[in-house]
Structure formats: structure tokens, C-alpha cells
Protein backbone atom coordinates (compact mmCIF):
# COMPACT_ATOMS: atom_id res chain seq x y z
CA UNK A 1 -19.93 9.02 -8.60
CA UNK A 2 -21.02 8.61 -5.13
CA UNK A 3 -19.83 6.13 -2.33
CA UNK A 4 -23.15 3.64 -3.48
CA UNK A 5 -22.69 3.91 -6.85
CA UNK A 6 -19.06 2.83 -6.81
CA UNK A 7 -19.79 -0.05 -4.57
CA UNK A 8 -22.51 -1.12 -6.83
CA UNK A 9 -20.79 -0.96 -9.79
CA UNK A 10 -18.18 -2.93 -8.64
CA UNK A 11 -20.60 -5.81 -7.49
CA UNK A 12 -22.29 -5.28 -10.75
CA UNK A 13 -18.81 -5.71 -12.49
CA UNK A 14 -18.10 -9.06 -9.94
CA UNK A 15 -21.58 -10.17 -11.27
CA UNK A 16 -20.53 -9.62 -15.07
CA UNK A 17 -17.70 -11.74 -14.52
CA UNK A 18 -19.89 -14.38 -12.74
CA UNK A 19 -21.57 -14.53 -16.22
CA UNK A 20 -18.95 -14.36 -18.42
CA UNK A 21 -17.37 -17.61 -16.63
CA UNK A 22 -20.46 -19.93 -16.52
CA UNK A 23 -20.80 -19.02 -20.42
CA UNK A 24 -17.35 -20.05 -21.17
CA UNK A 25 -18.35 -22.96 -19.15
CA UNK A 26 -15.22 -21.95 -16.77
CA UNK A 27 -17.00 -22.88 -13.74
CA UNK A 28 -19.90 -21.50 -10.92
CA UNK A 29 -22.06 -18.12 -10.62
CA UNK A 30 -18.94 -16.46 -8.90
CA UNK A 31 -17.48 -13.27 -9.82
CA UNK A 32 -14.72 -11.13 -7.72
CA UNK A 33 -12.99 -7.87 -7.98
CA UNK A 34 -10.10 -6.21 -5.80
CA UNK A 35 -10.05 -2.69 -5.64
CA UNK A 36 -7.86 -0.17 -4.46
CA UNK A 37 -8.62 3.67 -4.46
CA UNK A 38 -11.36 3.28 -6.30
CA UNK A 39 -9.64 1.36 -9.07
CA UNK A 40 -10.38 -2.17 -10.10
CA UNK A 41 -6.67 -3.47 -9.87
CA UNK A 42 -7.75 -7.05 -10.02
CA UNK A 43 -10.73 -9.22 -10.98
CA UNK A 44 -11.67 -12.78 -11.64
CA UNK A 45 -14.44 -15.53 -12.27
CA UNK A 46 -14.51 -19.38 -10.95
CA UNK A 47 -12.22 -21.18 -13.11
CA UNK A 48 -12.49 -24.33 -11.20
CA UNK A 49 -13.96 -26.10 -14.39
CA UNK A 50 -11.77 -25.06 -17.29
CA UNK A 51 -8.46 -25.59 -15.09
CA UNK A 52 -9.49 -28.74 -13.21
CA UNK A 53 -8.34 -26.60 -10.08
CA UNK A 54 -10.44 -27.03 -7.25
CA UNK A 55 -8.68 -23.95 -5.70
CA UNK A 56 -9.27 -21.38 -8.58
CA UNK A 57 -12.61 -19.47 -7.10
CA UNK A 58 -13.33 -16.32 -8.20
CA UNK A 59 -11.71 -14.81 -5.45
CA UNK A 60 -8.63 -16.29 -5.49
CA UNK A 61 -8.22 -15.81 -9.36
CA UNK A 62 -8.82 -12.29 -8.60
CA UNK A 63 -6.35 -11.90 -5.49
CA UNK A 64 -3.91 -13.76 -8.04
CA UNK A 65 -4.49 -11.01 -10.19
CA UNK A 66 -4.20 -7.91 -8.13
CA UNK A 67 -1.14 -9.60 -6.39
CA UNK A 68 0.24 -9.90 -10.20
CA UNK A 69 -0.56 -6.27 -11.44
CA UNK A 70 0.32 -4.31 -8.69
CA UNK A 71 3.78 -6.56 -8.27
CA UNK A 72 2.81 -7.58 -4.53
CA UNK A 73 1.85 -9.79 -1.86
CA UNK A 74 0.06 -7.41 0.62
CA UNK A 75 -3.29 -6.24 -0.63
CA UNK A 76 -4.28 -4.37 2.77
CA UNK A 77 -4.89 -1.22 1.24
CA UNK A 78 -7.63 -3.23 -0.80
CA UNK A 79 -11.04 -4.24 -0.97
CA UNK A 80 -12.88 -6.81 -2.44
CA UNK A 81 -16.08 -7.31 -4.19
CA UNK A 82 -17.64 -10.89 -4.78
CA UNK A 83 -21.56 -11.88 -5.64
CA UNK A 84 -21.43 -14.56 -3.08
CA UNK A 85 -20.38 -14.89 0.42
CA UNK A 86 -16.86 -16.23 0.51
CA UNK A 87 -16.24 -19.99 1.14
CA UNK A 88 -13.54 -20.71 4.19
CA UNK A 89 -10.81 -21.61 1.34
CA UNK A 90 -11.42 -17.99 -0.21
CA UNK A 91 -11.67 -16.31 2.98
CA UNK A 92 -8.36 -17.72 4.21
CA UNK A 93 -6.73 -16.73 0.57
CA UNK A 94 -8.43 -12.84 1.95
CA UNK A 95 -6.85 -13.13 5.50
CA UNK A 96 -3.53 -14.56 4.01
CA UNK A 97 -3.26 -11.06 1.39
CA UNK A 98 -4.53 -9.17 4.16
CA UNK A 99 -7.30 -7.52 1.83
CA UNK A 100 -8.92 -4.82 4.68
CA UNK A 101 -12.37 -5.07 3.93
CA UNK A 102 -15.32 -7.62 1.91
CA UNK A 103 -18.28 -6.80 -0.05
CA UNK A 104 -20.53 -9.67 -0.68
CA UNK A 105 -23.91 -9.92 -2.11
CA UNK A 106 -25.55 -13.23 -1.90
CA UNK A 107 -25.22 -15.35 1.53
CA UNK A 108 -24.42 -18.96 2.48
CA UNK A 109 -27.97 -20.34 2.14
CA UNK A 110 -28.43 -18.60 -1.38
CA UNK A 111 -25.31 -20.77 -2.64
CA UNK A 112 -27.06 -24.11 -0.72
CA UNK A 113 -30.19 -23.34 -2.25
CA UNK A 114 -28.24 -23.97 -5.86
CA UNK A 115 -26.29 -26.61 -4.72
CA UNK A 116 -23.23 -25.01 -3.34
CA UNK A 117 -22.92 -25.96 0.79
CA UNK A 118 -20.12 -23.88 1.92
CA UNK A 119 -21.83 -24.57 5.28
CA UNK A 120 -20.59 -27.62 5.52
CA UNK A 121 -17.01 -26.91 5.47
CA UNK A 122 -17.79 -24.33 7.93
CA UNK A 123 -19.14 -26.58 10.17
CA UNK A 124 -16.09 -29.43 9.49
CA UNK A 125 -13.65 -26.42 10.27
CA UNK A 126 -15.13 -25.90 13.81
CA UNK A 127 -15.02 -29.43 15.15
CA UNK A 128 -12.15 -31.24 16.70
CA UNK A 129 -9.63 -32.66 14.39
CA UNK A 130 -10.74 -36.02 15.34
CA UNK A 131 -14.18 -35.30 14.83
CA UNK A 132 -13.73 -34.06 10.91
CA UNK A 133 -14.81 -35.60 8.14
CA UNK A 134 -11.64 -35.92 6.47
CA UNK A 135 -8.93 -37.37 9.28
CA UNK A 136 -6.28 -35.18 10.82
CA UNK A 137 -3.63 -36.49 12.38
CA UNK A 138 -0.50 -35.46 13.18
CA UNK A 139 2.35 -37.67 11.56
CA UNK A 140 5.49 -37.49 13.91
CA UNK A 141 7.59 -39.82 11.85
CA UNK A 142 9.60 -36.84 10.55
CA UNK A 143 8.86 -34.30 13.21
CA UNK A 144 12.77 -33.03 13.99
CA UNK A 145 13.31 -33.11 10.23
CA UNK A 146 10.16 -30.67 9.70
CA UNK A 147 10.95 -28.51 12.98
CA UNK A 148 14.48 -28.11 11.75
CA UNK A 149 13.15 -26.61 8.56
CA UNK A 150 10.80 -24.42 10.45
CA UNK A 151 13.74 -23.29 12.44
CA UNK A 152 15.67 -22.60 9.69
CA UNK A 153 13.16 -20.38 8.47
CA UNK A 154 13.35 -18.24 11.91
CA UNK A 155 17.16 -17.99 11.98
CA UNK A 156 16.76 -16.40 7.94
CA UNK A 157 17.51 -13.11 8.43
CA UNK A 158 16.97 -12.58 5.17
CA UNK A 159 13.34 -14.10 5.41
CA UNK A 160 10.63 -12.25 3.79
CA UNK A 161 7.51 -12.34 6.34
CA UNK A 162 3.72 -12.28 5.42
């Protein structure tokens, strides 16, 4: 198989599992698949439906799964495959394993045009805290209390760090 046909059969494959999760009426057209040396070593469709988890995308369920197969946290010798461009929650869950490259297939305004405005987060994420549609402010009530367990964290030498 070439370079192009292994990409493409891994979006195809991401696409399958797009299908096979709005037929089981799991959740939306999204399909993902991790990949590592040319392996599929972790895949996944929106589940956000059938688990009544707002967080279980397709590519999340499918970082969950490489992360569970190969035993680790660190996918950075991975890529991933999805049919749609990833939303910020997904792409932070892909910065956060460290997966080294994305493959996506449709784009924000394809998943607006059927309802889905990832945009919109996008667009909440850059304004000013004060400025979002959901309020963020910082609750000092606690502050040493929280700082002390962030410290405690640093002086772990035992501390795994990702």
C-alpha cells in the first residue's frame, strides 16, 4: 500500500465508525482512529448519546482506547484520523496525549451546516474571561488551600509528569 492509500483507508475506517455509531443511535456523524506505525491501535465513534456523556466524542473514545491498548498515556508517536475537524474539547484531549499529527476530512462549516457549531466555542475560547458566555471567575475563598495542593504536587518527587 502506498502513503495515500493508507491515509485513506484509515479516514475511510474513521468514516465506518461514524456510521456504525449513528445506527446504534450512539450519537453524531463522528468517527476517529489513532494510529501508530501504520497500525490502527485505537478507534472510536461519538458515544455522547448512548452514555449521556457530553465528553465522549469520537476522538476522545478513541484516544481512550489507544491509551488503554497500548498501556499508556503518551500517544506522540501517533496519529489520528477523524471525518470532521476536531472541536476545542477534542483538540485539547489531542494536545493533552500529545498525538504528533491530525488528519481530518470535513471542516468547521460542514459540521454548522448540519447543526454542529464548533465555531462558537472557538470563538467563546478567544474572548476575555469576562466576556464568555458562561462566567469565569476566579473563586479565592480557598486559594492557600488549593495552592498548597498544587505545591504539594511540585515537591512529589515521585510525581509522574504529562
Amino acid at each position: 500500500m502506498t502513503a495515500d492509500s493508507d491515509h485513506a483507508a484509515f479516514m475511510r475506517h474513521a468514516i465506518t465508525l461514524a456510521y456504525q455509531g449513528m445506527a446504534g443511535g450512539h450519537g453524531g456523524p463522528f468517527g476517529a482512529v489513532v494510529v501508530k506505525d501504520g497500525e490502527i491501535i485505537g478507534q472510536g465513534h461519538n458515544r455522547v448519546l448512548s452514555s449521556l456523556d457530553p465528553t465522549a466524542h469520537a476522538e476522545v473514545t478513541a484516544i481512550r482506547d489507544a491509551s488503554k491498548n497500548l498501556r499508556r498515556f503518551d500517544l506522540s508517536d501517533c496519529e489520528i484520523y477523524v471525518n470532521g475537524m476536531p472541536c476545542p474539547m477534542c483538540m485539547s484531549a489531542i494536545f493533552w496525549s500529545r498525538i504528533k499529527k491530525i488528519h481530518y476530512a470535513c471542516d468547521a462549516a460542514d459540521a454548522e451546516a448540519i447543526g454542529f457549531d464548533d465555531q462558537e466555542f472557538y470563538r467563546q475560547l478567544a474572548k476575555p474571561l469576562a466576556e464568555r458566555a458562561i462566567p469565569v471567575v476566579q473563586d479565592k475563598t480557598c486559594y492557600d488551600e488549593a495552592l498548597a495542593c498544587y505545591r504539594s504536587w511540585a515537591d512529589n518527587d515521585k510525581r509522574t509528569n504529562y
